[in-house]
C-alpha atoms as a PDB file:
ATOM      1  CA  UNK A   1       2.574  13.496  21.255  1.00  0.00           C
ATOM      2  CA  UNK A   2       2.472  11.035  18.382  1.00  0.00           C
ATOM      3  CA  UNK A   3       0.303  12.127  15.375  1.00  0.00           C
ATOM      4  CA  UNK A   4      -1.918   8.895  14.599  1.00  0.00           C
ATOM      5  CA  UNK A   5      -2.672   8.422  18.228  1.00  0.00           C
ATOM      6  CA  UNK A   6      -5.293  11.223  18.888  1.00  0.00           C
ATOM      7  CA  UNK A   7      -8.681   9.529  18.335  1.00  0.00           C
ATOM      8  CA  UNK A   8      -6.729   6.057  19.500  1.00  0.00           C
ATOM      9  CA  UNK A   9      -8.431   3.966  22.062  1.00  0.00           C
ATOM     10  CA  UNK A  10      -5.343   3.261  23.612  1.00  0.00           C
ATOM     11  CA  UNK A  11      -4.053   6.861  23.782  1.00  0.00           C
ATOM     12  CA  UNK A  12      -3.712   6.776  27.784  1.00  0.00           C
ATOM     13  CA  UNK A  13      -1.703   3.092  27.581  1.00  0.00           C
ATOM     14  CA  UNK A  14       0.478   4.727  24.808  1.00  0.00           C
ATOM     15  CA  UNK A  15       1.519   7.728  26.043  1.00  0.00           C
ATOM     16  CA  UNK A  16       2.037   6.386  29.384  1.00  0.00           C
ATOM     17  CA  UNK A  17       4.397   3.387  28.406  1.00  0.00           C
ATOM     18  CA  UNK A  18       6.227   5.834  26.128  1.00  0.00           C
ATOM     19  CA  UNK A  19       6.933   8.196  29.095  1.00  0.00           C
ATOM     20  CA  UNK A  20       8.560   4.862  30.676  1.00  0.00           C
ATOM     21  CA  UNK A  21      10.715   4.275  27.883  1.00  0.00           C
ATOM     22  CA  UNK A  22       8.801   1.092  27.104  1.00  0.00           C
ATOM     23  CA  UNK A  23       7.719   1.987  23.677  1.00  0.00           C
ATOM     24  CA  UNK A  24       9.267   4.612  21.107  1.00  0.00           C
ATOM     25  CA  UNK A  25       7.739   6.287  18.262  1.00  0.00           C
ATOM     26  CA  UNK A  26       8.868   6.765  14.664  1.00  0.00           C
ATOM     27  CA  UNK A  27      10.933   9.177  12.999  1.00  0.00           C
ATOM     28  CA  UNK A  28       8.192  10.211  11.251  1.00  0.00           C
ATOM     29  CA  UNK A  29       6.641  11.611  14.587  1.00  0.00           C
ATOM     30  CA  UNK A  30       4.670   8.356  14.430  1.00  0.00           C
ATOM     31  CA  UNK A  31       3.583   5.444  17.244  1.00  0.00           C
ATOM     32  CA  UNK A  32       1.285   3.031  14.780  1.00  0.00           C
ATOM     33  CA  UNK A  33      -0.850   2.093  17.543  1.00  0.00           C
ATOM     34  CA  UNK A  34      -2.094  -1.159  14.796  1.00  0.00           C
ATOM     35  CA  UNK A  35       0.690  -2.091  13.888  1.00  0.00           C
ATOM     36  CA  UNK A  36       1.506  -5.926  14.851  1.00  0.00           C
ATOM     37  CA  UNK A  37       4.973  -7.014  16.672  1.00  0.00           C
ATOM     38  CA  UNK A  38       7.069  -9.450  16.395  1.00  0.00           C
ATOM     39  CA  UNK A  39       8.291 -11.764  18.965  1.00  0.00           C
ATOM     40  CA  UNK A  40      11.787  -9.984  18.569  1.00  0.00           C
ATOM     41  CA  UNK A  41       9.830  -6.558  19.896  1.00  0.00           C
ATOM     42  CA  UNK A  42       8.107  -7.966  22.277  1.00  0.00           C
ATOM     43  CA  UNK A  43      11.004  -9.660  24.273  1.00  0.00           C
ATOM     44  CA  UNK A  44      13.025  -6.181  24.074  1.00  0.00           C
ATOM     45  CA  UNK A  45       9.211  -4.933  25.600  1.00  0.00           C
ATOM     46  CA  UNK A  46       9.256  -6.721  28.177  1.00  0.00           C
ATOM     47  CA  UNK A  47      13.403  -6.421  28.734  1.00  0.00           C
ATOM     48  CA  UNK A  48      12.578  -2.937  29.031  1.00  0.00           C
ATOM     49  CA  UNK A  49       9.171  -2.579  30.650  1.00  0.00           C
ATOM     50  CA  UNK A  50       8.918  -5.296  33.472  1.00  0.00           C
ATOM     51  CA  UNK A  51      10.527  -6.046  36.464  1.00  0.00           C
ATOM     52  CA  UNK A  52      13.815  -8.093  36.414  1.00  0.00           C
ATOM     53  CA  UNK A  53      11.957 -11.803  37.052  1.00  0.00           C
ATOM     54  CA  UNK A  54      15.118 -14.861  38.235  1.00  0.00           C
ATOM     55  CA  UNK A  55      16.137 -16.508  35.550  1.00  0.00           C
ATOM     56  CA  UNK A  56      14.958 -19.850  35.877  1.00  0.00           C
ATOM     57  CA  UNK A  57      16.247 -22.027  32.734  1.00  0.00           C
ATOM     58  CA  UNK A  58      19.396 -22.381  31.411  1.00  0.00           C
ATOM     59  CA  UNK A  59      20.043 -20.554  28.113  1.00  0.00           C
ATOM     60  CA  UNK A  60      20.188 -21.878  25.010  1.00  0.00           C
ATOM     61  CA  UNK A  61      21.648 -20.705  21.313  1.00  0.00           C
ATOM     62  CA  UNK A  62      18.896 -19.828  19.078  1.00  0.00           C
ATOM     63  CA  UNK A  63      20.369 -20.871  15.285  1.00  0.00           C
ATOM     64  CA  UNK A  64      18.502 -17.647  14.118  1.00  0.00           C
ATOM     65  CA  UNK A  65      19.208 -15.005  16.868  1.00  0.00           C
ATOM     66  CA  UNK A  66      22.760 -14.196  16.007  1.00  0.00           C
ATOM     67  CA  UNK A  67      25.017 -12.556  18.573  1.00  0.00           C
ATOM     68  CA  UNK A  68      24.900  -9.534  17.002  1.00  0.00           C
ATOM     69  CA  UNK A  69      21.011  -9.346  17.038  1.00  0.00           C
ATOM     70  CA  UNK A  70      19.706  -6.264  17.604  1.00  0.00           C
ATOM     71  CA  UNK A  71      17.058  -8.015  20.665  1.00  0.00           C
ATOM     72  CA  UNK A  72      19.649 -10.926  21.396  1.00  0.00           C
ATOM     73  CA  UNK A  73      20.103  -9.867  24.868  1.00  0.00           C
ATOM     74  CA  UNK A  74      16.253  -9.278  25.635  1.00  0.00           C
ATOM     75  CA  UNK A  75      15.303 -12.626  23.255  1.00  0.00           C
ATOM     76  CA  UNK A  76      18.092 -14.773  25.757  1.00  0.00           C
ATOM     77  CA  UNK A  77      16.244 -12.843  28.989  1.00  0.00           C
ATOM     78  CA  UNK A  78      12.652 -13.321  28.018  1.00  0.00           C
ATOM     79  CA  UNK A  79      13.643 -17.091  27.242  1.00  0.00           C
ATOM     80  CA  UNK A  80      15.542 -17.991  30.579  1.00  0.00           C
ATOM     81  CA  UNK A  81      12.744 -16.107  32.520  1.00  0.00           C
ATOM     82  CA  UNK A  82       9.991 -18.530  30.819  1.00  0.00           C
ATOM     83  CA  UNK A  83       7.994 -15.685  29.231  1.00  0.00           C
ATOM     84  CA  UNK A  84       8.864 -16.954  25.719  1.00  0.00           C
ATOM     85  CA  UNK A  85       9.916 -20.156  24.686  1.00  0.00           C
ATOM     86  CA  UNK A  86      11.866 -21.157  21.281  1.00  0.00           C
ATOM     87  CA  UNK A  87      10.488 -23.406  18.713  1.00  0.00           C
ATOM     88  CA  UNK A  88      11.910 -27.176  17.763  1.00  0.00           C
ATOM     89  CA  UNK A  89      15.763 -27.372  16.305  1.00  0.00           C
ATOM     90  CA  UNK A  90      16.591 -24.259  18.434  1.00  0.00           C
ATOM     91  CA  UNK A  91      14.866 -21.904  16.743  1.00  0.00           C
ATOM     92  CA  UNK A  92      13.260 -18.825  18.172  1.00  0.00           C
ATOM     93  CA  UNK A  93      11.607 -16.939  15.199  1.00  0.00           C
ATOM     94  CA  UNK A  94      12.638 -13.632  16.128  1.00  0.00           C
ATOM     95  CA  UNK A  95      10.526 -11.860  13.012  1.00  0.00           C
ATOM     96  CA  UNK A  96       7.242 -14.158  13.251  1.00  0.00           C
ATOM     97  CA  UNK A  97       4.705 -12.228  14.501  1.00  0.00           C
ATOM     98  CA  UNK A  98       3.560 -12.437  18.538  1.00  0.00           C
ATOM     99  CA  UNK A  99      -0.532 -13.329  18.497  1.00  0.00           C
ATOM    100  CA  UNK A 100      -2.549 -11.840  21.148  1.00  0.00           C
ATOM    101  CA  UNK A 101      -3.297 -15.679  23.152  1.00  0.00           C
ATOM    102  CA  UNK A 102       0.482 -16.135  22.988  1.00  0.00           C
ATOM    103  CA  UNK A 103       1.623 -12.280  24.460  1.00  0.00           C
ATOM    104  CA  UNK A 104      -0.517 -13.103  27.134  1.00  0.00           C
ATOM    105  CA  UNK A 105      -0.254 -16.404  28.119  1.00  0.00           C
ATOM    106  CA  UNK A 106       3.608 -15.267  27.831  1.00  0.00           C
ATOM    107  CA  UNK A 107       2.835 -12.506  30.364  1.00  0.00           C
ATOM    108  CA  UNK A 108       1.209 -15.020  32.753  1.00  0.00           C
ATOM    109  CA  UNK A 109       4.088 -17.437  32.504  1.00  0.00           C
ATOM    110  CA  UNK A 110       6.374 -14.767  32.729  1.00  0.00           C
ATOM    111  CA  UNK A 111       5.153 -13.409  35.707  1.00  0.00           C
ATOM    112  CA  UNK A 112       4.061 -16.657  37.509  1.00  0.00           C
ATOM    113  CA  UNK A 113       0.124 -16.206  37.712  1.00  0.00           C
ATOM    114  CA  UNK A 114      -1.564 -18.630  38.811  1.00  0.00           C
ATOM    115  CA  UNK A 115      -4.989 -19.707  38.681  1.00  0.00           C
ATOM    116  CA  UNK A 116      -7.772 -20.404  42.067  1.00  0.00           C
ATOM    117  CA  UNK A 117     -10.679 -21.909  39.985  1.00  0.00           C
ATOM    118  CA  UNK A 118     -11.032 -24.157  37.283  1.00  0.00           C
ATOM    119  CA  UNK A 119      -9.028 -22.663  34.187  1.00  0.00           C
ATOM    120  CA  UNK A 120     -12.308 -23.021  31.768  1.00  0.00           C
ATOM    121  CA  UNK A 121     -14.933 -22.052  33.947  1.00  0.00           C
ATOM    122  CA  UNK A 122     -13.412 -19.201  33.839  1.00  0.00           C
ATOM    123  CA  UNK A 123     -13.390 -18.603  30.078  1.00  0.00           C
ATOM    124  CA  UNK A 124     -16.582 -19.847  29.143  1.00  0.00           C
ATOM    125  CA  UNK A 125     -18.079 -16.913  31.833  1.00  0.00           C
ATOM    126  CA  UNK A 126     -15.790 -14.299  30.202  1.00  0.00           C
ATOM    127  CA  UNK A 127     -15.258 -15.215  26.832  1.00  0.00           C
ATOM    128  CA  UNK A 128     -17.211 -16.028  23.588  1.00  0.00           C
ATOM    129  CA  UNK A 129     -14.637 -17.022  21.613  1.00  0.00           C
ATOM    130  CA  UNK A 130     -13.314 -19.117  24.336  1.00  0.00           C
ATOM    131  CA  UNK A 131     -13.373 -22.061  21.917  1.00  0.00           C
ATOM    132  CA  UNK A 132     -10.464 -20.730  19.966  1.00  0.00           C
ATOM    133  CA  UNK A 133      -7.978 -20.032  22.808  1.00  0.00           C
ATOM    134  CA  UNK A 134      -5.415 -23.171  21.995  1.00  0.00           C
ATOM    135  CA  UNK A 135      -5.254 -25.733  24.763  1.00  0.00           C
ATOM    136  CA  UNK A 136      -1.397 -24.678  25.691  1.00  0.00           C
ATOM    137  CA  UNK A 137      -2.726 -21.428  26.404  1.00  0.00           C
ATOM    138  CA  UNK A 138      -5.971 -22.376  28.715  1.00  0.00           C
ATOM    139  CA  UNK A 139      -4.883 -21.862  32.701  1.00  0.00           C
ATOM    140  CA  UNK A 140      -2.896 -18.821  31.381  1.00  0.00           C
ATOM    141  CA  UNK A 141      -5.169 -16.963  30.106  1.00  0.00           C
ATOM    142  CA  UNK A 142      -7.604 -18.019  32.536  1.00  0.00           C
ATOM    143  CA  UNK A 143      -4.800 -16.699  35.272  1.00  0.00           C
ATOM    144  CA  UNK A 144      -4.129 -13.853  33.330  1.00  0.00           C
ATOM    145  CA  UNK A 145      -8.197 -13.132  33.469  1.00  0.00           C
ATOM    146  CA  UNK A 146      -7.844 -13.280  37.263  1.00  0.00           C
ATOM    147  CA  UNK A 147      -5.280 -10.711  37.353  1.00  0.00           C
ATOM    148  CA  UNK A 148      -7.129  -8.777  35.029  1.00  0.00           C
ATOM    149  CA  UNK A 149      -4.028  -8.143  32.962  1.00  0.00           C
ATOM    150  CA  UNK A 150      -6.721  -8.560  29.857  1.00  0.00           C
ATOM    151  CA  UNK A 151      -8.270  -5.620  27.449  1.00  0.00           C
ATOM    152  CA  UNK A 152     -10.617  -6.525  24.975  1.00  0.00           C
ATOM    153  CA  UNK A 153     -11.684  -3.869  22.625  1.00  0.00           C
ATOM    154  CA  UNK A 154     -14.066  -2.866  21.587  1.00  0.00           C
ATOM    155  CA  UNK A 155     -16.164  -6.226  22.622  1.00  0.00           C
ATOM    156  CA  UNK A 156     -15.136  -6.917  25.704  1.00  0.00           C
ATOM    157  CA  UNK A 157     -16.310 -10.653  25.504  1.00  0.00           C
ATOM    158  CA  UNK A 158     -14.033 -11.283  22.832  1.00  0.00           C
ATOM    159  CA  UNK A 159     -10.708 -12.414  23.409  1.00  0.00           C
ATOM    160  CA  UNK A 160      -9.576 -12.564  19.509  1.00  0.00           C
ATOM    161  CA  UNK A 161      -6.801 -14.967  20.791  1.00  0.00           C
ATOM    162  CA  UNK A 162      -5.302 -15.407  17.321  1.00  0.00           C
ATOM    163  CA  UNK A 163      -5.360 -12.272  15.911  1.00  0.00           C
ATOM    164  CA  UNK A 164      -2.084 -10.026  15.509  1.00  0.00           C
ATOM    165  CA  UNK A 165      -1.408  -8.246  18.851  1.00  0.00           C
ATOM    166  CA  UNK A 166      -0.548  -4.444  17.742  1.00  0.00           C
ATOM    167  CA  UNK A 167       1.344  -2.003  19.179  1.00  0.00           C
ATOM    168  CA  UNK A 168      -1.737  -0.203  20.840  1.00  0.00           C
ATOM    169  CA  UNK A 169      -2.552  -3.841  22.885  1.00  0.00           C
ATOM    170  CA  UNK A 170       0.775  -4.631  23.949  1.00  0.00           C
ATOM    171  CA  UNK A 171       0.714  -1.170  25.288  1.00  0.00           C
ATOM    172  CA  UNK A 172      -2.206  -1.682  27.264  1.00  0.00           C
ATOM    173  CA  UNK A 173      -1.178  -5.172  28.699  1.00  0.00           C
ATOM    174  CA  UNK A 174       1.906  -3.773  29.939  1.00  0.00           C
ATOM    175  CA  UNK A 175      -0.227  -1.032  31.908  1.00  0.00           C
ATOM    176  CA  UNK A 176      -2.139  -3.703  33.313  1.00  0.00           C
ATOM    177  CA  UNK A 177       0.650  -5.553  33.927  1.00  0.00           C
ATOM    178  CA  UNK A 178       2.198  -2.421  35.703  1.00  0.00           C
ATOM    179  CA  UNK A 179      -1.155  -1.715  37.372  1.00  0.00           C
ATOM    180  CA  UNK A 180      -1.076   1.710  35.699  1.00  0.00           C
ATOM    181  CA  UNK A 181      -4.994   2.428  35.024  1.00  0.00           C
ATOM    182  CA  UNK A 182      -5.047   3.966  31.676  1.00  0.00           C
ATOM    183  CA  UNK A 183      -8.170   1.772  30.052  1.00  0.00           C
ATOM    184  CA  UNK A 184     -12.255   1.706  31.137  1.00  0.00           C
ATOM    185  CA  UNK A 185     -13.205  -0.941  33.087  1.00  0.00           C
ATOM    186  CA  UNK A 186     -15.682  -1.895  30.682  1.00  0.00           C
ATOM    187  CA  UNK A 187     -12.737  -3.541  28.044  1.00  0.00           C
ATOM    188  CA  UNK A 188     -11.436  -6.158  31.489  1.00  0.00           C
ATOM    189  CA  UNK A 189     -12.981  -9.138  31.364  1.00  0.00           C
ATOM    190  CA  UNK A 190     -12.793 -10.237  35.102  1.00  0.00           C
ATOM    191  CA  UNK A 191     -13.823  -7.195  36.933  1.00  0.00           C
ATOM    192  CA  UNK A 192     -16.274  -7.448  39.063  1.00  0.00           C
ATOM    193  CA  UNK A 193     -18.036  -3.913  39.525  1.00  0.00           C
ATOM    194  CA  UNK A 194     -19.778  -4.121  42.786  1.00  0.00           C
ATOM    195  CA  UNK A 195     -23.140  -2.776  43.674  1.00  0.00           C
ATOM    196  CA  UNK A 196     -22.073   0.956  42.431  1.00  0.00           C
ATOM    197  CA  UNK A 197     -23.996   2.206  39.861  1.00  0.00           C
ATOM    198  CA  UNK A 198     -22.602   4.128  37.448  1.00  0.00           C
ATOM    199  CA  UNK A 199     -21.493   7.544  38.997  1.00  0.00           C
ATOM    200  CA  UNK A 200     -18.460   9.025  37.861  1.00  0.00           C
ATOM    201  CA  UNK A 201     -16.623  10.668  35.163  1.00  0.00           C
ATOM    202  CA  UNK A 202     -13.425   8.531  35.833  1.00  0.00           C
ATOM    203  CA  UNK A 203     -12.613   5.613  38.769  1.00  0.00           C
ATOM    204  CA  UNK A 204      -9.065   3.795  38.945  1.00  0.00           C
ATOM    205  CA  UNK A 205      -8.834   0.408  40.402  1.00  0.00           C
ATOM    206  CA  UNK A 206      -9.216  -0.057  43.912  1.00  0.00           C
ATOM    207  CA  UNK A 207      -5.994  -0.216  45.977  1.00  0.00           C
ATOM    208  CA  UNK A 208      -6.078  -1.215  49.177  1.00  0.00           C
ATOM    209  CA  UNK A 209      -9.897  -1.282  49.755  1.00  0.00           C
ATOM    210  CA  UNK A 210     -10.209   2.122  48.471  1.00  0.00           C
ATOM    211  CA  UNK A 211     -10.494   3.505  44.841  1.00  0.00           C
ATOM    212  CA  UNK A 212      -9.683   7.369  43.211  1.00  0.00           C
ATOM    213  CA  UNK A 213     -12.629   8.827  41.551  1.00  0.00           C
ATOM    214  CA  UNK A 214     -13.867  11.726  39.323  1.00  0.00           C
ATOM    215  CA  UNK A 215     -17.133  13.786  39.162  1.00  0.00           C
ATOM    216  CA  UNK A 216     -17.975  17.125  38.144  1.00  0.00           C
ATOM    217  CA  UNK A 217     -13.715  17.755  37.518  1.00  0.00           C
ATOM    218  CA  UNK A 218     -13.392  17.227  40.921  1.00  0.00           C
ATOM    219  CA  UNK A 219     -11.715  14.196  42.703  1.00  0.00           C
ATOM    220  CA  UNK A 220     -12.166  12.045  45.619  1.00  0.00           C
ATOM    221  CA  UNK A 221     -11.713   8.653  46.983  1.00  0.00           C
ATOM    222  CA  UNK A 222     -14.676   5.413  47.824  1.00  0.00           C
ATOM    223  CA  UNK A 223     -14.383   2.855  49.738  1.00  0.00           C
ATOM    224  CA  UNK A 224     -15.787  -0.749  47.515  1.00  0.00           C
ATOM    225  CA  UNK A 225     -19.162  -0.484  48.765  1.00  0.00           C
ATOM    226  CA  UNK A 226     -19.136   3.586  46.404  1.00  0.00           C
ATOM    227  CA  UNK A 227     -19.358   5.264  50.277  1.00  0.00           C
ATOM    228  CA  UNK A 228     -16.967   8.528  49.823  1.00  0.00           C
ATOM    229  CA  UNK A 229     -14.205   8.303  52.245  1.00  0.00           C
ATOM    230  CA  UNK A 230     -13.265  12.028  50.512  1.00  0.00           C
ATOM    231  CA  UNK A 231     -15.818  13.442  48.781  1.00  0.00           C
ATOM    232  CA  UNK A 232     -15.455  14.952  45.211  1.00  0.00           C
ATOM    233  CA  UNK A 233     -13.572  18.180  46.423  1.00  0.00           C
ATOM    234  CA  UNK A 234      -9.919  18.505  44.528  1.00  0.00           C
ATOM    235  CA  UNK A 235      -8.261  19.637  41.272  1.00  0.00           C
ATOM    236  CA  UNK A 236      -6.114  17.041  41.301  1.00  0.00           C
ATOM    237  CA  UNK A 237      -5.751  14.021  43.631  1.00  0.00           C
ATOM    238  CA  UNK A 238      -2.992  10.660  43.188  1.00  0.00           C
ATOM    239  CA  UNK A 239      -4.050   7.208  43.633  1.00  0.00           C
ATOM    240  CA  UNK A 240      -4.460   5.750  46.616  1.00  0.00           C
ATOM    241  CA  UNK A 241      -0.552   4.774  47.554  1.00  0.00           C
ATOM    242  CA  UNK A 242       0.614   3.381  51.104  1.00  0.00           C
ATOM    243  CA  UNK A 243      -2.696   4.547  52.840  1.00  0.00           C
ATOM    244  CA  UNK A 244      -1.708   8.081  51.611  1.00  0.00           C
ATOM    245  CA  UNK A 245      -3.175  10.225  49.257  1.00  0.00           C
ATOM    246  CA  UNK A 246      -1.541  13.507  47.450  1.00  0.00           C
ATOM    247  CA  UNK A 247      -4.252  15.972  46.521  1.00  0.00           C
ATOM    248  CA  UNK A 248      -3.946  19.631  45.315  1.00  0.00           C
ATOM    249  CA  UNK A 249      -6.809  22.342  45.999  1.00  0.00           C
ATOM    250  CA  UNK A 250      -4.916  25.592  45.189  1.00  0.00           C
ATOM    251  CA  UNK A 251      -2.235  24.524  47.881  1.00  0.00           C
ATOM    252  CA  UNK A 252      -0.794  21.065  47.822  1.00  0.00           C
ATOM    253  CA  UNK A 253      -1.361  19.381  50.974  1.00  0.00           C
ATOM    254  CA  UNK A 254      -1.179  15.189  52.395  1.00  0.00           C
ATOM    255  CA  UNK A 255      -4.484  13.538  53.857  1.00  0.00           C
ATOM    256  CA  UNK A 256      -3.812  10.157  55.615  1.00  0.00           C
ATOM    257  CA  UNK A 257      -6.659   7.923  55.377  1.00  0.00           C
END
């Protein structure tokens, strides 16, 4: 457990991209959930954190990414794989720090989301700030906002697209990415909550039509309309995974749904 992560809102994306190797901590016992990163980090992040995506450019030789660069190899990856790009005169500014608009519409490129309405439409109904999102960055956010990669916090209307991303958010986008559900529902801008009223102590995402749920310490599974498919009756219960669930009630046992 890192020390400075206790009250964190991010806590739950933290500690579960940590147990994945995707993120370290400090030697000072340490994660510095605020702390921004640079577009060096965030290249070995996703190196380390994603799945392998076909490289899809030809490299190139970055004047200030020396061979011996402790991220070269991620930095040449995340570059042929169109997540990042470099900057004119074959620079890729390994040290300037990665904004929160450009980590995600770098996820979205990265991961080829695309969009199926218009790009702004979408952002004016999700986001106040939409205005500052740069014009480079419009369908990929707007795709990204689809996928629901997106965590605003703690206003879920704002995007803050040109703030620092920190440590804590990068975090949390990977999870998404990942589909990992470690963050309320009420910080992603693009989900659409149904006709179920609040409920529950704790709901993932739905997966294939159905959705994990908590109430009273106990855990069962709805279907999208909130109808329990398995009522509230386990200690401890996986999500949904192949049309099988894993659920423990002083025995472990399998339910097929």
């Amino acid at each position: 457990m890192f020390s400075d992560i206790q009250n964190h809102w991010a806590k739950s994306s933290i500690l579960a991209a940590a147990k994945r190797n995707i993120f370290k901590g400090y030697l000072d016992g340490t994660f510095r959930p605020n702390a921004p990163v640079t577009r060096a980090e965030f290249a070995a992040i996703i190196f380390v954190g994603l799945p392998k995506q076909p490289l899809s450019r030809p490299a190139i030789t970055f004047t200030d990414v020396p061979a011996n660069h402790w991220a070269a190899k991620a930095i040449a990856e995340a570059y042929q794989t169109k997540y990042l790009s470099g900057y004119p005169n074959s620079l890729f500014k390994p040290n300037e720090l990665i904004l929160r608009v450009q980590a995600l519409a770098a996820l979205a490129s990265g991961l080829n989301y695309g969009v199926t309405v218009e790009p702004i439409n979408t952002l004016k109904k999700y986001y106040s700030d939409f205005a500052q999102i740069p014009s480079y960055a419009v369908s990929a956010i707007a795709a990204a906002t689809e996928k629901r990669i997106i965590v605003n916090y703690p206003d879920i209307k704002g995007l803050q697209p040109n703030q620092n991303a920190t440590r804590g958010e990068i975090a949390v986008f990977i999870c998404r990415v990942l589909e990992v559900p470690t963050v309320s529902y009420k910080y992603i801008p693009g989900v659409e909550l149904f006709a179920i009223p609040p409920q529950f102590d704790a709901a993932d995402d739905f997966a294939e039509g159905f959705a994990r749920v908590q109430k009273d310490n106990r855990w069962g599974y709805i279907d999208k309309t909130g109808k329990f498919i398995i009522p509230p009756q386990f200690d401890e219960a996986h999500p949904l995974s192949e049309g099988l669930v894993l659920v423990k009630e002083n025995i472990n046992q399998s339910i097929s749904t």
